[in-house]
N, C-alpha and C. Protein backbone atom coordinates (compact mmCIF):
# COMPACT_ATOMS: atom_id res chain seq x y z
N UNK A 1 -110.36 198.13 -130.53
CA UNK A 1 -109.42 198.43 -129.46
C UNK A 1 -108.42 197.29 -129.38
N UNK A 2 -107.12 197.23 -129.43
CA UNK A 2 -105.99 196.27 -129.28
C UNK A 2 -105.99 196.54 -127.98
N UNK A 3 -104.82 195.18 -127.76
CA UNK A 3 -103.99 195.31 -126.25
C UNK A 3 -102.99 196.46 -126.02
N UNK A 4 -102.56 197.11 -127.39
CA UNK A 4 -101.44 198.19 -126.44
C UNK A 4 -102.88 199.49 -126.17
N UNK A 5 -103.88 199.54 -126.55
CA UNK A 5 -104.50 200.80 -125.93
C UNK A 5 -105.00 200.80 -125.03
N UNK A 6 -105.47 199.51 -124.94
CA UNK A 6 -105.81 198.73 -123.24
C UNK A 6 -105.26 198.73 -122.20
N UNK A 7 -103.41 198.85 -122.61
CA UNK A 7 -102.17 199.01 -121.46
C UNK A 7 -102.09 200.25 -120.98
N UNK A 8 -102.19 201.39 -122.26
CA UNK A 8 -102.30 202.75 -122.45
C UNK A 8 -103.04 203.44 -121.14
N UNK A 9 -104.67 203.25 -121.80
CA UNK A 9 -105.56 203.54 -121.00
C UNK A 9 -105.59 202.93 -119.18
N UNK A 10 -104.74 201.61 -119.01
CA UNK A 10 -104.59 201.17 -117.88
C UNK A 10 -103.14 202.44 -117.25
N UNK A 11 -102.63 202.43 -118.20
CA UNK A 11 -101.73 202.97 -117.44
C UNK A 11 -101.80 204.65 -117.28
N UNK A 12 -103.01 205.58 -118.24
CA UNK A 12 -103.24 206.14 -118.13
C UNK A 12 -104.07 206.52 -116.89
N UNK A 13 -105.08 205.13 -116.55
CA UNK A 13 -105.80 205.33 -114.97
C UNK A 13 -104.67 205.40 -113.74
N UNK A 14 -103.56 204.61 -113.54
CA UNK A 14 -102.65 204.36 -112.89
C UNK A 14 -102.03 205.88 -112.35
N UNK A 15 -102.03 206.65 -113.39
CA UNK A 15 -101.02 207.90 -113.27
C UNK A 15 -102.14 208.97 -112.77
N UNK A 16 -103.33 208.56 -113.06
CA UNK A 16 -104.30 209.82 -112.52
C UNK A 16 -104.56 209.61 -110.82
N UNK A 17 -104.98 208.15 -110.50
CA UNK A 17 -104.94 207.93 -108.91
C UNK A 17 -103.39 208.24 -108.28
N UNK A 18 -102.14 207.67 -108.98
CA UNK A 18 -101.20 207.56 -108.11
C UNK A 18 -100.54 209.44 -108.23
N UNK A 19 -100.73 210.13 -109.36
CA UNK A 19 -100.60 211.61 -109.19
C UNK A 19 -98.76 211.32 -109.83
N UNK A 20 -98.16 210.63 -109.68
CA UNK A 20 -96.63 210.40 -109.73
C UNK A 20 -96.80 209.48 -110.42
N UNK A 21 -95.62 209.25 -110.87
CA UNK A 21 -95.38 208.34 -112.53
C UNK A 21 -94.52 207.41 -111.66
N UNK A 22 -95.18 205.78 -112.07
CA UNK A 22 -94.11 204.84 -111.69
C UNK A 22 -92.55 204.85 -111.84
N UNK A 23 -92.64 205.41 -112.97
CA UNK A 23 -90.81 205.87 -113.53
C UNK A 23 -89.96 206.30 -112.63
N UNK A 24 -90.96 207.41 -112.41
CA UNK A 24 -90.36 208.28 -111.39
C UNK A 24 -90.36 207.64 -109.67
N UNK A 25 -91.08 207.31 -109.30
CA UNK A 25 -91.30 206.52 -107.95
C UNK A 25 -90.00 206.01 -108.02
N UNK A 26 -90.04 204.70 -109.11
CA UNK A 26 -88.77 203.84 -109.14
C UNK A 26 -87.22 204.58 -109.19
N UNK A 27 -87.17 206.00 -110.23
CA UNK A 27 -85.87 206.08 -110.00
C UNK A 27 -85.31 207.36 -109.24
N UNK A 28 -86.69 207.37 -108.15
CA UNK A 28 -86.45 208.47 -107.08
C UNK A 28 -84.96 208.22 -106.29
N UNK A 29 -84.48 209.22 -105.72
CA UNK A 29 -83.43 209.59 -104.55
C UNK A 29 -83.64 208.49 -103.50
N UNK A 30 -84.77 208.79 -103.01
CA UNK A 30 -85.69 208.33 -101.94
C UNK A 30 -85.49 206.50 -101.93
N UNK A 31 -86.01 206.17 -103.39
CA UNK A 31 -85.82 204.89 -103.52
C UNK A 31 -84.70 204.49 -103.67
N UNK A 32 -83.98 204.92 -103.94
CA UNK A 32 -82.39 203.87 -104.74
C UNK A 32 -80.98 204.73 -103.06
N UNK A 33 -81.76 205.74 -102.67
CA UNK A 33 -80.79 205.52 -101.38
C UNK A 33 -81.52 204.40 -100.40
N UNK A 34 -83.21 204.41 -100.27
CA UNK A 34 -83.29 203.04 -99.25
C UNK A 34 -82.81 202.25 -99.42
N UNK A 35 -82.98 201.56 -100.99
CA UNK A 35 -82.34 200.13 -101.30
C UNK A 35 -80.83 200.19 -101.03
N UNK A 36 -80.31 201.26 -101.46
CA UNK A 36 -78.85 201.12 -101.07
C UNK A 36 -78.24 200.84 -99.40
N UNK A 37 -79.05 201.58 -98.40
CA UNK A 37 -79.08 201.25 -97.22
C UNK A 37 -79.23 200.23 -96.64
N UNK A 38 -79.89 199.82 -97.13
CA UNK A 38 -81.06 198.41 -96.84
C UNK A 38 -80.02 197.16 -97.46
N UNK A 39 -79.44 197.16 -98.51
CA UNK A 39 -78.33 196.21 -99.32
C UNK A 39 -77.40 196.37 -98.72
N UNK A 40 -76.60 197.48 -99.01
CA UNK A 40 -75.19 197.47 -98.99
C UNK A 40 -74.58 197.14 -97.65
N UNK A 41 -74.99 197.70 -96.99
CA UNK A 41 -74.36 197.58 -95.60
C UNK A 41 -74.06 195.90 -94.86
N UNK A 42 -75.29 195.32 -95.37
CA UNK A 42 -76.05 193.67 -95.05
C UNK A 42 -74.64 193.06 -95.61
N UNK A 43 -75.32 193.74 -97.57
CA UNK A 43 -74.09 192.59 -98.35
C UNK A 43 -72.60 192.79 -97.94
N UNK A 44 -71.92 193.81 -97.54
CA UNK A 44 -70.75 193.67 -97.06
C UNK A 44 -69.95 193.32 -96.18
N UNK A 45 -71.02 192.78 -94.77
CA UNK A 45 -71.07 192.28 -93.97
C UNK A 45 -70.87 191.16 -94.02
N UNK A 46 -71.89 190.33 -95.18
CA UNK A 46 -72.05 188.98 -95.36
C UNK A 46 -71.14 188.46 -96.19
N UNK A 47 -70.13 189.55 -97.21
CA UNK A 47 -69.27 189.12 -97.74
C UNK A 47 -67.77 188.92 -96.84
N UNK A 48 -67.57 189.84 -95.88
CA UNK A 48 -66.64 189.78 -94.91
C UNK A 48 -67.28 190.26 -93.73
N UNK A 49 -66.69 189.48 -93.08
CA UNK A 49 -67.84 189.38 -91.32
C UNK A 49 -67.17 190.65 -90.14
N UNK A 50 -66.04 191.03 -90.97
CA UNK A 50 -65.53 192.31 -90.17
C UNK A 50 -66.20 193.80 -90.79
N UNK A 51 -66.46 193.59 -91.75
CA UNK A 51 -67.15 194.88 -92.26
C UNK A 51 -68.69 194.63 -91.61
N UNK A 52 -69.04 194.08 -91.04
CA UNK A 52 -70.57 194.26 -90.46
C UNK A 52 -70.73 195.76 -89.41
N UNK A 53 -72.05 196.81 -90.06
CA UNK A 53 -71.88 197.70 -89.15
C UNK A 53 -73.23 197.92 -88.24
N UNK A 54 -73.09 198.65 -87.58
CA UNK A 54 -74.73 198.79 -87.00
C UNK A 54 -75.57 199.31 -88.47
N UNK A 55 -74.91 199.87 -89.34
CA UNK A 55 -76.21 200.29 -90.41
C UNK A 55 -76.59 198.70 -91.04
N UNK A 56 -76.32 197.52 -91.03
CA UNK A 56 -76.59 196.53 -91.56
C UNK A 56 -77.73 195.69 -90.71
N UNK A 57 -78.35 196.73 -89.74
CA UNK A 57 -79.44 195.77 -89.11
C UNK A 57 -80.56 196.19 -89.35
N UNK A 58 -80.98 197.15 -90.37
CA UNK A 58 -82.90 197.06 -91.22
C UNK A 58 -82.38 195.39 -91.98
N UNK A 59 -81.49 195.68 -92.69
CA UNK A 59 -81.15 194.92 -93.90
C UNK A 59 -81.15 192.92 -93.02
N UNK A 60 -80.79 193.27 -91.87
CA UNK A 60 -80.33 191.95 -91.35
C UNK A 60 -81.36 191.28 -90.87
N UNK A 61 -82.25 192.37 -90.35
CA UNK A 61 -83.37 192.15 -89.93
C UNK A 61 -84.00 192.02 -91.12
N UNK A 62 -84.41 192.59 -92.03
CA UNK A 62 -84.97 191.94 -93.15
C UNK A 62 -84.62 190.21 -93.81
N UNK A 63 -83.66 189.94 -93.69
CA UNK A 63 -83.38 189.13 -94.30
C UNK A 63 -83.31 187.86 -93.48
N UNK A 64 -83.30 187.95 -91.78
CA UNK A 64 -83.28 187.02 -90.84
C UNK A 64 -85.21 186.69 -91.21
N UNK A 65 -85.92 187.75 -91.02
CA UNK A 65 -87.21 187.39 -91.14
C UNK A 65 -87.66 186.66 -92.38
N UNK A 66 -87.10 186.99 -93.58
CA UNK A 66 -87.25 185.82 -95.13
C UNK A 66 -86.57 184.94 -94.68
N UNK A 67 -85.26 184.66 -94.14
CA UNK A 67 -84.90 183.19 -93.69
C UNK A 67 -85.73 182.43 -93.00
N UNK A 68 -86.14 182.84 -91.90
CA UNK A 68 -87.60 181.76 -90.88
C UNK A 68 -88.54 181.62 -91.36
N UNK A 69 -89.34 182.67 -92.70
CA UNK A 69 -90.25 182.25 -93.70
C UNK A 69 -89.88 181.07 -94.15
N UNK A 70 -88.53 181.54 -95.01
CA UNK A 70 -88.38 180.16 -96.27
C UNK A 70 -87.95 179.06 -95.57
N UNK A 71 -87.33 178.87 -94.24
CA UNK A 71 -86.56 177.90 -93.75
C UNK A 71 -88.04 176.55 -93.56
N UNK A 72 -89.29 177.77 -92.55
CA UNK A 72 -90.14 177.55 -92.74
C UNK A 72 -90.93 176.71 -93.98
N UNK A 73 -90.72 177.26 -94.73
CA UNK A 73 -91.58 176.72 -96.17
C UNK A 73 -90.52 175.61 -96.69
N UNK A 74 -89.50 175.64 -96.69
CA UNK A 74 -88.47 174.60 -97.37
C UNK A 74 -87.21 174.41 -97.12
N UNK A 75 -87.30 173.82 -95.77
CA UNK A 75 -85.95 174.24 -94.54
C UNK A 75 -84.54 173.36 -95.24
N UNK A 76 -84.74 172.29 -96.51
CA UNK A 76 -83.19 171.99 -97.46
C UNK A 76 -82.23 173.27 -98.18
N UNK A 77 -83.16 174.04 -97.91
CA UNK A 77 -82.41 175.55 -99.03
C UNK A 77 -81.02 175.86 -98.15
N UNK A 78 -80.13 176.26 -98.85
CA UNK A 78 -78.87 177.02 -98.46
C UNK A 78 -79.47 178.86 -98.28
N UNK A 79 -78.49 179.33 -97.14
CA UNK A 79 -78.86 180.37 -96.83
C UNK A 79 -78.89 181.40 -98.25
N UNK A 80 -77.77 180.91 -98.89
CA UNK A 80 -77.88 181.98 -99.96
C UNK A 80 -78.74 182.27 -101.00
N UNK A 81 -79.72 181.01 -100.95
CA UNK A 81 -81.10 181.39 -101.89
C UNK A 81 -81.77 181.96 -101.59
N UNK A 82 -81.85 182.39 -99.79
CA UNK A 82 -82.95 183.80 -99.27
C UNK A 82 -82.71 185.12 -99.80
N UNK A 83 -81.04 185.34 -100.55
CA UNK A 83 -81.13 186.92 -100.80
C UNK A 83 -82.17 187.04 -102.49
N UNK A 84 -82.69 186.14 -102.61
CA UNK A 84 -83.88 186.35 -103.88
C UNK A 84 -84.62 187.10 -102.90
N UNK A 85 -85.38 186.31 -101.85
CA UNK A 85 -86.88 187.28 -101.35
C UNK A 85 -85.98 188.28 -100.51
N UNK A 86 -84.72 188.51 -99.99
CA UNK A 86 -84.26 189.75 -99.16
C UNK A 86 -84.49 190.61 -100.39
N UNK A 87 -83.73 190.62 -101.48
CA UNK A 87 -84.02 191.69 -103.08
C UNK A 87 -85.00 192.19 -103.00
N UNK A 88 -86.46 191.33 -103.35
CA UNK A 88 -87.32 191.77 -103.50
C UNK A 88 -88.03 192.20 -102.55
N UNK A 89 -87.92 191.86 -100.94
CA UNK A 89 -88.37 192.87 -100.18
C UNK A 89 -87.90 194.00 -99.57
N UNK A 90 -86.57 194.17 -99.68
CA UNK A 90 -85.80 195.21 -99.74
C UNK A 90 -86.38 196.45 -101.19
N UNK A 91 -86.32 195.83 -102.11
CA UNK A 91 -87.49 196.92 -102.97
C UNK A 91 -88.32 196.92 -102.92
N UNK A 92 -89.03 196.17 -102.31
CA UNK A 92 -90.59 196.55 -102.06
C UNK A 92 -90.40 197.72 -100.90
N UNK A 93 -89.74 197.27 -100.16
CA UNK A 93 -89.53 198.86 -99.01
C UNK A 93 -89.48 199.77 -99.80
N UNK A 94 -88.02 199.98 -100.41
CA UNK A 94 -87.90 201.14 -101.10
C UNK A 94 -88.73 201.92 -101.82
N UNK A 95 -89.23 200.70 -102.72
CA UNK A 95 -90.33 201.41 -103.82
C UNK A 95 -91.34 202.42 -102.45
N UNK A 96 -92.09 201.74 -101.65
CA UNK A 96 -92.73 202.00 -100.96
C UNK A 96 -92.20 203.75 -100.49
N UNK A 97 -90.93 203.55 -99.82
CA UNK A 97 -90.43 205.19 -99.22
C UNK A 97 -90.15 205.95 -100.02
N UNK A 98 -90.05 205.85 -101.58
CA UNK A 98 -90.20 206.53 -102.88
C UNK A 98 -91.29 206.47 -103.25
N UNK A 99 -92.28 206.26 -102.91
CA UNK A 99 -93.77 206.43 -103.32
C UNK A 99 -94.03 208.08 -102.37
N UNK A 100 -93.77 207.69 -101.04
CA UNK A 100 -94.44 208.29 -100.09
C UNK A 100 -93.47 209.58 -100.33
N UNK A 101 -92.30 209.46 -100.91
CA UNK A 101 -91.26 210.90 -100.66
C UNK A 101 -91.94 211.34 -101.87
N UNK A 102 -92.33 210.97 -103.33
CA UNK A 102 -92.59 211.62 -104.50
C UNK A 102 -93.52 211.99 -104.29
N UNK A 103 -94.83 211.46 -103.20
CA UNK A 103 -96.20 212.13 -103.55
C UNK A 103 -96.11 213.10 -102.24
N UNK A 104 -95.49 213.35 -101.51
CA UNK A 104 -95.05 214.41 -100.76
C UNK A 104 -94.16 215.28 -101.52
N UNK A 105 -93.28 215.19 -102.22
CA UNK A 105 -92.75 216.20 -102.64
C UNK A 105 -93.72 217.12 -104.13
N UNK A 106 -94.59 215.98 -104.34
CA UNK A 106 -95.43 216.32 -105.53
C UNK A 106 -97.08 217.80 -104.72
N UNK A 107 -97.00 216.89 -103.70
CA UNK A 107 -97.74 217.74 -102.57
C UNK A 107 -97.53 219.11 -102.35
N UNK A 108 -96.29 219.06 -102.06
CA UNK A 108 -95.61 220.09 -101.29
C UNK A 108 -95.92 221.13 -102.72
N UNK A 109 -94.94 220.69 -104.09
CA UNK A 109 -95.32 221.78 -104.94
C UNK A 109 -96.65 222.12 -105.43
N UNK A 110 -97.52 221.33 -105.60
CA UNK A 110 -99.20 221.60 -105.53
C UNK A 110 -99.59 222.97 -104.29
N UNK A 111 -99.12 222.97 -103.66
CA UNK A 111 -99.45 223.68 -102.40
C UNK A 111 -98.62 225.26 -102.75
N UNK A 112 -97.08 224.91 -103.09
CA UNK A 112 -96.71 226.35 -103.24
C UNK A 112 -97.28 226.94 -104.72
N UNK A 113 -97.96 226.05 -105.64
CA UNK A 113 -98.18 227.02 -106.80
C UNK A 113 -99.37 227.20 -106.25
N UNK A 114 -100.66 226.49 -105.40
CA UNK A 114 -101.54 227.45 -104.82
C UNK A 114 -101.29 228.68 -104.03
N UNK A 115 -100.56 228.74 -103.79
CA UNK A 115 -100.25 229.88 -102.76
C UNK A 115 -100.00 231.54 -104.21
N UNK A 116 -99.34 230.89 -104.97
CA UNK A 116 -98.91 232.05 -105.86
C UNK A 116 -100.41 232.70 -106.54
């Protein structure tokens, strides 16, 4: 047995519990409009302070809460090294509401081909 059948078989267990394919999770609707919500609105705000809208407060709020973390953990940093952990927890949301929309929508059709 090598390491790629080892990945195989790992990733073959992966797809039987999660029912939905990471692929797909990641390049769901679901996911890439949260992240877009969750980003865009923040970053355009923060690039010009007149474009700030009420949709920029998940995102602001996300990213005020990684600031008091990291300021916390290593209060010399410039603000602009927090949008590393805003990124990645901004996709961790997303991934997350593209998990839950694919295995609901994966649901939903399980259910109408029982019905047929």
């Amino acid at each position: 047995m090598t390491a790629s059948d080892g990945r195989t078989t790992a990733l073959r267990g992966v797809r039987r519990r999660l029912s939905v394919s990471p692929r797909r999770i990641v390049s769901s609707p679901a996911t890439l409009a949260t992240f877009a919500l969750l980003v865009v609105p923040f970053g355009l705000g923060w690039l010009e302070t007149r474009l700030f809208s009420p949709l920029a407060l998940p995102g602001y709020l996300l990213y005020g809460v990684g600031t008091a973390i990291g300021n916390a953990i290593a209060p010399r940093f410039d603000l602009w090294v927090y949008w590393i952990p805003f990124l990645g927890g901004s996709g961790a949301i997303a991934v997350a509401v593209g998990f839950g929309f694919e295995w609901w929508r994966e649901r939903r059709s399980e259910d109408s081909r029982e019905r047929l």
